[in-house]
C-alpha atoms as a PDB file:
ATOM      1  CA  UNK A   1     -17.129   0.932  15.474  1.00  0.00           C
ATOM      2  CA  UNK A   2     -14.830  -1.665  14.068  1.00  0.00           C
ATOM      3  CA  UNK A   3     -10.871  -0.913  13.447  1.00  0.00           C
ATOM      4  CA  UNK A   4     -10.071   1.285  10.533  1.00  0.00           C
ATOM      5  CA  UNK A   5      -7.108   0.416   8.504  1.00  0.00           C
ATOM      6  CA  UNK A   6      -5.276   2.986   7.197  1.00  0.00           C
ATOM      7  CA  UNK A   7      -3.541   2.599   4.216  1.00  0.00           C
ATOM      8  CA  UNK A   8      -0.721   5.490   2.982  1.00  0.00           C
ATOM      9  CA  UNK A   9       2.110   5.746   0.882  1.00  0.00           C
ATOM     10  CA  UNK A  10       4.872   8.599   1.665  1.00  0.00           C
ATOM     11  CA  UNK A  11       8.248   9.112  -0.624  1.00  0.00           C
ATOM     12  CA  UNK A  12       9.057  12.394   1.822  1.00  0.00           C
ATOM     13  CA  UNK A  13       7.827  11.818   4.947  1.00  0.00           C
ATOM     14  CA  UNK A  14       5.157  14.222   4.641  1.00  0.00           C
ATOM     15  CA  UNK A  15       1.957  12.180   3.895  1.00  0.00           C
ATOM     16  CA  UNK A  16       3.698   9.653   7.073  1.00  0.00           C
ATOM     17  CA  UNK A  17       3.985  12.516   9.336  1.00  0.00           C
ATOM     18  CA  UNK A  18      -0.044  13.505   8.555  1.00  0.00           C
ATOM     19  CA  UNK A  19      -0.855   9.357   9.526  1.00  0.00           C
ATOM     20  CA  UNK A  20       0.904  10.310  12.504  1.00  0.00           C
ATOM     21  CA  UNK A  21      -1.208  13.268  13.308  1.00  0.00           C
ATOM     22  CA  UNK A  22      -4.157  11.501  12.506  1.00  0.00           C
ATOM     23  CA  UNK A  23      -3.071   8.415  14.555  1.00  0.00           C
ATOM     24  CA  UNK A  24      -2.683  10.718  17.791  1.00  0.00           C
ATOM     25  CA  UNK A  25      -5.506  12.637  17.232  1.00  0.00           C
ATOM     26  CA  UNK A  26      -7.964   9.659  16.410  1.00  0.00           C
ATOM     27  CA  UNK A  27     -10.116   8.720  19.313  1.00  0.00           C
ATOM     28  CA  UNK A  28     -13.558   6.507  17.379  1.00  0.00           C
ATOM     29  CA  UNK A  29     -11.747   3.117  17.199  1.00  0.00           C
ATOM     30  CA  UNK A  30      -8.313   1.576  17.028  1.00  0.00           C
ATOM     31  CA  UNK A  31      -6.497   2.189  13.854  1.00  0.00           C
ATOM     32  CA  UNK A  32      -4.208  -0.448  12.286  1.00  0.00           C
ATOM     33  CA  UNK A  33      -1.839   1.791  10.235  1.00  0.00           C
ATOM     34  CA  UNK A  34      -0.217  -0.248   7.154  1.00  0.00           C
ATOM     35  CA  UNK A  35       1.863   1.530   4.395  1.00  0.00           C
ATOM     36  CA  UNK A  36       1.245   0.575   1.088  1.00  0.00           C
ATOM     37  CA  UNK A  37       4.473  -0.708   0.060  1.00  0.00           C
ATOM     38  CA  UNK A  38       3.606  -3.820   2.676  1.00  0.00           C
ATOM     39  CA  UNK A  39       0.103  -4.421   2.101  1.00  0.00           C
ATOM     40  CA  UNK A  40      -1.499  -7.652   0.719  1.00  0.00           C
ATOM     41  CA  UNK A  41      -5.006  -8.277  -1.001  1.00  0.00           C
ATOM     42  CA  UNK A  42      -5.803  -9.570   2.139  1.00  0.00           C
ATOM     43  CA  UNK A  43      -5.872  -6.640   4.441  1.00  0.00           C
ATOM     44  CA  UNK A  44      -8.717  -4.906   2.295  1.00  0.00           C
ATOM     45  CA  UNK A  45     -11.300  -7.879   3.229  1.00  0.00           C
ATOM     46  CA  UNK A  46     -10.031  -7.988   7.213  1.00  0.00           C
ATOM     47  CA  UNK A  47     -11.556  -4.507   7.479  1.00  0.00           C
ATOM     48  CA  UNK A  48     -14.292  -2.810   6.303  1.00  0.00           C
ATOM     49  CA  UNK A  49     -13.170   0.773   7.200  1.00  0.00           C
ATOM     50  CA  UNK A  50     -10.403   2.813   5.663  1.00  0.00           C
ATOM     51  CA  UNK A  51      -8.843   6.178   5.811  1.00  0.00           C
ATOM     52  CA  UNK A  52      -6.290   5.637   2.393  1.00  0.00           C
ATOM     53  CA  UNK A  53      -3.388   8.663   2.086  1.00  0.00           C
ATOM     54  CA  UNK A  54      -1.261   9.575  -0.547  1.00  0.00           C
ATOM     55  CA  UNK A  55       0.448  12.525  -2.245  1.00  0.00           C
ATOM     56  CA  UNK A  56       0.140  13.477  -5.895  1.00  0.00           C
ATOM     57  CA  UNK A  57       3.700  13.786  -7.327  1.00  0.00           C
ATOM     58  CA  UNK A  58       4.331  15.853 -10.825  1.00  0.00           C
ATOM     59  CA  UNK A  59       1.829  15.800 -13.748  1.00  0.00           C
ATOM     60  CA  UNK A  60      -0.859  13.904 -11.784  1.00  0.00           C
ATOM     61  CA  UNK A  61       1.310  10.623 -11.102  1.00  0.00           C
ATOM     62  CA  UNK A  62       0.682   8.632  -7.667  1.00  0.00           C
ATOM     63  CA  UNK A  63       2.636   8.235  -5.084  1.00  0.00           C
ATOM     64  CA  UNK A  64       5.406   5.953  -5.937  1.00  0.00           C
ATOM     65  CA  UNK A  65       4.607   3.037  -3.344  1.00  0.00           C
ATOM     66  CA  UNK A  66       0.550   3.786  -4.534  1.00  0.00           C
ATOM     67  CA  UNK A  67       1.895   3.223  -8.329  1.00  0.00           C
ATOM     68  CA  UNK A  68       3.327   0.410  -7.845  1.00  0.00           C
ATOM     69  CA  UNK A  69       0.301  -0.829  -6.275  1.00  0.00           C
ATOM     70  CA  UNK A  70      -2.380   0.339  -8.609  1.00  0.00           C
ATOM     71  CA  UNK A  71      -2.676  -2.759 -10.574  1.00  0.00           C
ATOM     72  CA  UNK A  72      -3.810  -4.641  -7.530  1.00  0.00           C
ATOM     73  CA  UNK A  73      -5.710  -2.032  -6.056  1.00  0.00           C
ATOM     74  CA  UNK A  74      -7.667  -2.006  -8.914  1.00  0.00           C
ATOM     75  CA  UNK A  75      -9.241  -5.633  -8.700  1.00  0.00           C
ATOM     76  CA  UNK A  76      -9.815  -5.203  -5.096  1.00  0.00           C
ATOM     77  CA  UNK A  77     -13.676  -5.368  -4.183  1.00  0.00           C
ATOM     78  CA  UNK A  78     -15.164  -2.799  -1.980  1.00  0.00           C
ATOM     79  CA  UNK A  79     -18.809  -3.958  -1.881  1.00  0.00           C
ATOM     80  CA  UNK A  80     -19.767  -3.169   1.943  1.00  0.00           C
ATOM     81  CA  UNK A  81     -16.605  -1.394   2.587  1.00  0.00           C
ATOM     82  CA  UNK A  82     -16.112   2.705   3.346  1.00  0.00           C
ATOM     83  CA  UNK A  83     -13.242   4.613   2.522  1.00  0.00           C
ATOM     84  CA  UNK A  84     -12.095   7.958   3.797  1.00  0.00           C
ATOM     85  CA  UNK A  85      -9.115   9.551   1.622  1.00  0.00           C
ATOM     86  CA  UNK A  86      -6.641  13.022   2.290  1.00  0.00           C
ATOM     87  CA  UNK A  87      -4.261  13.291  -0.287  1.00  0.00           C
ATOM     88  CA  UNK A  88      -1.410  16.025  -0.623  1.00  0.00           C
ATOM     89  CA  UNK A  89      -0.496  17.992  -3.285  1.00  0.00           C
ATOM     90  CA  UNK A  90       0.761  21.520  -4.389  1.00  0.00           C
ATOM     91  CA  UNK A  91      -2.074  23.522  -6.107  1.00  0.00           C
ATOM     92  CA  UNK A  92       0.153  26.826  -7.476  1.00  0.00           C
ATOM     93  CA  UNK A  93       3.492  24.202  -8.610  1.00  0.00           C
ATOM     94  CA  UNK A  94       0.990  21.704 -10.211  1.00  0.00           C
ATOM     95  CA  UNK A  95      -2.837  23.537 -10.334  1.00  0.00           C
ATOM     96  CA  UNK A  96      -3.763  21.120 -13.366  1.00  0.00           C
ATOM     97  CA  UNK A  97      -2.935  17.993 -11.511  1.00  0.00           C
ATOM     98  CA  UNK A  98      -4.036  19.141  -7.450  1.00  0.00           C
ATOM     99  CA  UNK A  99      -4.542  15.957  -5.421  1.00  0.00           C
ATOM    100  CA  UNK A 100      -4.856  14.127  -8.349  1.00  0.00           C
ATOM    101  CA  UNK A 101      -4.570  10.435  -6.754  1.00  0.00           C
ATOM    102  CA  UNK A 102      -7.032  11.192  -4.441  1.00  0.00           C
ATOM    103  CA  UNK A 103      -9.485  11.388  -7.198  1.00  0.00           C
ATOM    104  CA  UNK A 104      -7.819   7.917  -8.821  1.00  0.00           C
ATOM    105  CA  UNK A 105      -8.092   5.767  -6.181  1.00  0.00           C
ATOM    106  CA  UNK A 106     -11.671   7.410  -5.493  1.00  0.00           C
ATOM    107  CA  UNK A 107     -12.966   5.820  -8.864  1.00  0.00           C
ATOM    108  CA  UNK A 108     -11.714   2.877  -8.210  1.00  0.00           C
ATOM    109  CA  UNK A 109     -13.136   2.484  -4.876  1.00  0.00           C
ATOM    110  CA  UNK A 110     -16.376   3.299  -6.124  1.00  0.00           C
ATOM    111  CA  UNK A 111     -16.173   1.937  -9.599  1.00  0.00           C
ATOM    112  CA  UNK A 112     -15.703  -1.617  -7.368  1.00  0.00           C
ATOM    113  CA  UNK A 113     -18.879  -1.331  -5.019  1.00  0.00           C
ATOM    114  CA  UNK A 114     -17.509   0.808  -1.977  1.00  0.00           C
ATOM    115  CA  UNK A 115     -19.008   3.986  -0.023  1.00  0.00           C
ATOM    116  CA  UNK A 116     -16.795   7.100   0.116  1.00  0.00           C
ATOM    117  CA  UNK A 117     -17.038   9.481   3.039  1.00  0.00           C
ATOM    118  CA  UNK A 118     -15.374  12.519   4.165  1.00  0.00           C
ATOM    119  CA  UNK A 119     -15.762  14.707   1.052  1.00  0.00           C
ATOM    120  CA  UNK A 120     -14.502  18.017   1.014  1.00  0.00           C
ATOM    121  CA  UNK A 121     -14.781  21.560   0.007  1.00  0.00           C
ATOM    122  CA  UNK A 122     -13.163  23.108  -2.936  1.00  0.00           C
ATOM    123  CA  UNK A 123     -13.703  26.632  -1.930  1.00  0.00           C
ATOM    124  CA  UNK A 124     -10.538  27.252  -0.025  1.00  0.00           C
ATOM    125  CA  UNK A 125      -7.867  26.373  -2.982  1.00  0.00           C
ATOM    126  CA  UNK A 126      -6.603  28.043  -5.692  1.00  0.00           C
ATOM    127  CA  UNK A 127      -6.103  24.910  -8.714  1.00  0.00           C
ATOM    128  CA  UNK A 128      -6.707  25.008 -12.514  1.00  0.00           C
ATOM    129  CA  UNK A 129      -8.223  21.261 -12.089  1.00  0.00           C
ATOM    130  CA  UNK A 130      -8.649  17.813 -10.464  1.00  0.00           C
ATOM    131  CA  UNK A 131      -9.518  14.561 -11.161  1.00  0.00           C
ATOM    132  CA  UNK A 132     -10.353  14.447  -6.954  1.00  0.00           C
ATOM    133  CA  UNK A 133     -13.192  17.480  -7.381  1.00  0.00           C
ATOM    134  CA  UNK A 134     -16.149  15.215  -7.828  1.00  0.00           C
ATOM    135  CA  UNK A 135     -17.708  15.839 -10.734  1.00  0.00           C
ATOM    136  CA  UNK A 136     -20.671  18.745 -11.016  1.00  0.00           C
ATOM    137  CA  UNK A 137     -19.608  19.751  -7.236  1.00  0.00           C
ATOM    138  CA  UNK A 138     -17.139  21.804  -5.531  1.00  0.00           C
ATOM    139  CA  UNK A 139     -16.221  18.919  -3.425  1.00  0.00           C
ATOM    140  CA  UNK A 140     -13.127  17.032  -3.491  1.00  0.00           C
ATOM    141  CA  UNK A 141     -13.686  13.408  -2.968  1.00  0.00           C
ATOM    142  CA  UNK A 142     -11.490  13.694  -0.042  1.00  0.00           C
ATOM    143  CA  UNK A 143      -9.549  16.023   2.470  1.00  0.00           C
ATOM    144  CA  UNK A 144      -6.971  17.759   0.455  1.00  0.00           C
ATOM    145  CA  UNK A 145      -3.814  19.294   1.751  1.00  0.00           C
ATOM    146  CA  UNK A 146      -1.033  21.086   0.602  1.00  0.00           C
ATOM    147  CA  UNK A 147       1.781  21.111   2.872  1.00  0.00           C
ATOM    148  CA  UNK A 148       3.765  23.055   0.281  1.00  0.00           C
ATOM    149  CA  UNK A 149       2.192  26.487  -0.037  1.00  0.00           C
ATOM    150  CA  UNK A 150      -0.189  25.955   3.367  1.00  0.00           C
ATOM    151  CA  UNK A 151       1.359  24.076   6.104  1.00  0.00           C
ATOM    152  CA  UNK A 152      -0.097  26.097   8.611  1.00  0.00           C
ATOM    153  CA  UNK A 153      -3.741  25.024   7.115  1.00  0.00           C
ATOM    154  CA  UNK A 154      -3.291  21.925   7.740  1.00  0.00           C
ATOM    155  CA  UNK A 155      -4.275  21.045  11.789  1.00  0.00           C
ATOM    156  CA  UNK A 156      -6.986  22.748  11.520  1.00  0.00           C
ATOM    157  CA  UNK A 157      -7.861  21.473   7.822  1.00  0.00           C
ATOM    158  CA  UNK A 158      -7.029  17.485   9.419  1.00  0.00           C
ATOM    159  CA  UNK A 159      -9.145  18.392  12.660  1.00  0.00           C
ATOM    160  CA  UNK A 160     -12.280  19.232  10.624  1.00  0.00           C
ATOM    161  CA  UNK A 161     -11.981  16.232   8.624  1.00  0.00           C
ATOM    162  CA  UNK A 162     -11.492  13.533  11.600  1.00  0.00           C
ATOM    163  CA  UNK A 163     -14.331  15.125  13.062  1.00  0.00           C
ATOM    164  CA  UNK A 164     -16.431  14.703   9.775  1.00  0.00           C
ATOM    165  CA  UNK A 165     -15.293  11.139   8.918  1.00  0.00           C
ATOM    166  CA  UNK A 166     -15.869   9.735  12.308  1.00  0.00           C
ATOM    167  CA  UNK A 167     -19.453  10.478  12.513  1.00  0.00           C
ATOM    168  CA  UNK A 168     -19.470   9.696   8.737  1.00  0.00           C
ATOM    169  CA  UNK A 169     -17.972   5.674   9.628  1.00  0.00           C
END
């Protein structure tokens, strides 16, 4: 398998401390780990694997390093590239907005040619809405995680979804 890059944002530590978990607990390939606030055009076409992580802050607004991004991100071509994304959010504080980013930068990569993998179950959450629940499913588009009402989820939540998204790569 070639490297994966993986891509994150983190304004609290939190989404940094799940790359770390993920990072340790990774064993398919070698992972380059870049945050988003230092990432160039150019590190989407020297890979053709990702694992992107952000958290969903307020009324469905991206991560801060991720917004500032966005613009860019958006004319970046995916076409032969696959993208795993976890996102973290807080279903009860914000239900209408859960993992929101996960389900922007989602569209994007498939709105500009790329595969998504590592889709993941609804069932477990408690959320009024989300642009990341793929449409007509009870999927999200990614692993979500909410390290706000159900820390102690998340190994075991993360440890699924490396599983998954390595044989999915």
């Amino acid at each position: 398998m070639n490297k994966i890059a993986l891509i994150y944002g983190s304004d609290t530590g939190m989404t940094e401390e799940i790359v770390h978990n993920i990072v340790d607990d990774w064993s398919a390939s070698e992972i380059d780990v870049i945050e988003v606030s230092n990432v160039k055009k150019e590190d989407f076409e020297r890979f053709d694997n990702f694992i992107l992580g952000l958290s969903t802050w307020y009324d469905g607004d991206l991560q801060s390093d991720w917004e500032e991004y966005y613009d860019e991100f958006k004319t970046i071509d995916f076409t032969n590239k696959t993208v795993a994304i976890f996102g973290l959010g807080d279903q009860y504080g914000y239900g209408e907005f859960f993992v929101d980013g996960v389900g922007m930068l989602a569209e994007v990569v498939l709105k500009n040619g790329g595969k998504l993998i590592g889709k993941w179950s609804c069932e477990e959450y408690d959320f009024e809405k989300s642009k990341a629940q793929i449409e007509g499913e009870d999927n999200f588009y990614g692993l979500a995680l909410d390290e706000d009402n159900e820390p102690e989820k998340t190994p075991e939540r993360l440890q699924k979804w490396l599983k998954q998204i390595e044989s999915e790569f």
